[in-house]
Protein backbone atom coordinates (compact mmCIF):
# COMPACT_ATOMS: atom_id res chain seq x y z
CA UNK A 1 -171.91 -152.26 32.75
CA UNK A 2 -173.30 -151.51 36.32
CA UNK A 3 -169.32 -151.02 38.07
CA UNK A 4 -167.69 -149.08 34.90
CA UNK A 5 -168.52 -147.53 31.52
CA UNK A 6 -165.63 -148.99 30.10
CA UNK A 7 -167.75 -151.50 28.13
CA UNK A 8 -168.57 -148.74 25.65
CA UNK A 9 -164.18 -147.98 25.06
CA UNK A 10 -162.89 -144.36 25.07
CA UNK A 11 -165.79 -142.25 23.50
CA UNK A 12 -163.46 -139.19 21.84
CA UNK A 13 -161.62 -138.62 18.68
CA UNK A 14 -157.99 -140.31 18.06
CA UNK A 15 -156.58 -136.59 18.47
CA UNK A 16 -156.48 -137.08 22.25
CA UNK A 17 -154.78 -139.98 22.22
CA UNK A 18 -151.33 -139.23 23.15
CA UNK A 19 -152.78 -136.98 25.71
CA UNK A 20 -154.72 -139.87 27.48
CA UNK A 21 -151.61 -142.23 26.83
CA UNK A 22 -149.72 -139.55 28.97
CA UNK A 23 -152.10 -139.39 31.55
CA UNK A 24 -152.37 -142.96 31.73
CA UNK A 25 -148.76 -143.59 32.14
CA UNK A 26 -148.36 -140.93 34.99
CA UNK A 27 -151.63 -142.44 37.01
CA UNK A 28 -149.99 -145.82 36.47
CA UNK A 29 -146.83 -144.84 38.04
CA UNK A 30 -147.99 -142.79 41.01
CA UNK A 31 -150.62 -145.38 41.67
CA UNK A 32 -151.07 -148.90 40.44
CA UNK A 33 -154.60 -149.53 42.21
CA UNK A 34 -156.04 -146.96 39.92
CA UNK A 35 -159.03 -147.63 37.91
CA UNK A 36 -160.58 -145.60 35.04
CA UNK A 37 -164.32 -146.01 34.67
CA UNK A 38 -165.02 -143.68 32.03
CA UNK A 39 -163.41 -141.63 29.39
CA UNK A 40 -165.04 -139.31 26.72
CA UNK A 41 -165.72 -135.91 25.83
CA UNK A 42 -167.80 -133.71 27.16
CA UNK A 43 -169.04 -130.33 26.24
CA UNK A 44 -165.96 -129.98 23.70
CA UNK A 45 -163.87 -131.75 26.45
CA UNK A 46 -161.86 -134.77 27.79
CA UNK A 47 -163.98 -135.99 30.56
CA UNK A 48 -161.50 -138.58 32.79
CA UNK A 49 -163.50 -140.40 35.51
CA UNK A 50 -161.78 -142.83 38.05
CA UNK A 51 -161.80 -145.10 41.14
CA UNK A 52 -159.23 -144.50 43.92
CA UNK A 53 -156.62 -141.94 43.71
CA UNK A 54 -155.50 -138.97 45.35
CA UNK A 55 -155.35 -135.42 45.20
CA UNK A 56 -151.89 -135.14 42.61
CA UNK A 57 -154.12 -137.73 39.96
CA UNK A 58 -157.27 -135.48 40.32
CA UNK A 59 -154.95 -132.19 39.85
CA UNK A 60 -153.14 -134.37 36.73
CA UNK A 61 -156.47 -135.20 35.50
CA UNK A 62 -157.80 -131.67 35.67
CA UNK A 63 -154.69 -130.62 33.72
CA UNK A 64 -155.24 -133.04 31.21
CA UNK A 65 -158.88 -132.23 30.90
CA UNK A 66 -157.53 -128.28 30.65
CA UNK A 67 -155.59 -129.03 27.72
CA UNK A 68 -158.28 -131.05 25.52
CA UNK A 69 -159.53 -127.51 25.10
CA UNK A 70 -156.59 -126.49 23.12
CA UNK A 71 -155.80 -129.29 21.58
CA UNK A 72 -158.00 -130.71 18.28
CA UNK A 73 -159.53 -133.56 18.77
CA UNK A 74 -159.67 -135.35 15.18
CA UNK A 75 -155.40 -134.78 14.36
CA UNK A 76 -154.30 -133.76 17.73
CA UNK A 77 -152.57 -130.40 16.40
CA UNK A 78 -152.19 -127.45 19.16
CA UNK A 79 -154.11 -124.23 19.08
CA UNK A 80 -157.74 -125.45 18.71
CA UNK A 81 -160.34 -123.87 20.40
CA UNK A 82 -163.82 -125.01 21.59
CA UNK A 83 -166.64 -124.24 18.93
CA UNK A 84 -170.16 -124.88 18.48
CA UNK A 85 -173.39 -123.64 19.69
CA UNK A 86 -175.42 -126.08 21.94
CA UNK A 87 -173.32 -129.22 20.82
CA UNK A 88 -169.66 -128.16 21.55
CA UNK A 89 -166.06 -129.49 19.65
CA UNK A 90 -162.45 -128.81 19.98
CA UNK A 91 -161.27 -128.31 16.55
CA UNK A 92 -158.54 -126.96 14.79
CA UNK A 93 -159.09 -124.17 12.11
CA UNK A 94 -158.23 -126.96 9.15
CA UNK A 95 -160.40 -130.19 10.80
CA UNK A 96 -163.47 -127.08 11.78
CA UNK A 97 -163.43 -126.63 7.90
CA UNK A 98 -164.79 -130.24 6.98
């Protein structure tokens, strides 16, 4: 618990999961040596933090992080948005109904 967050799992909704399966697999291929320490969302967000790396995994996690915003987190459809007022989610227009 004092090293990583990873204890607590990846904190976001099963909608981002092929997109952190994808980023995964690229960090794992550029660099082996690669650890995540925490993964969540954040302010409507996929948050990706990590030990080691270089500057084409920060730019591929900054991408990744990008498209969370546009992508729902609860079914992972394209074209959500951020919504909310002080607590903030990315939601498509059917999963922002419920």
């Amino acid at each position: 618990m004092q090293a990583t967050c990873m204890c607590w799992g990846i904190d976001c909704g099963d909608g981002w999961y092929w997109l952190i399966d994808n980023l995964c697999d690229y960090i794992f291929k550029t660099d082996k040596t690669v650890e995540a320490t925490q993964v969540k969302e954040k302010f409507g967000t996929l948050r990706f933090y990590i030990i080691g790396g270089d500057g084409k995994i920060d730019d591929a996690i900054g991408f990744a992080e990008f498209l969370s915003g546009k992508i729902c987190e609860v079914c992972g459809s394209t074209g959500a948005k951020i919504r909310g007022k002080g607590w903030f989610i990315t939601r498509c227009d059917k999963c922002a109904e419920v």
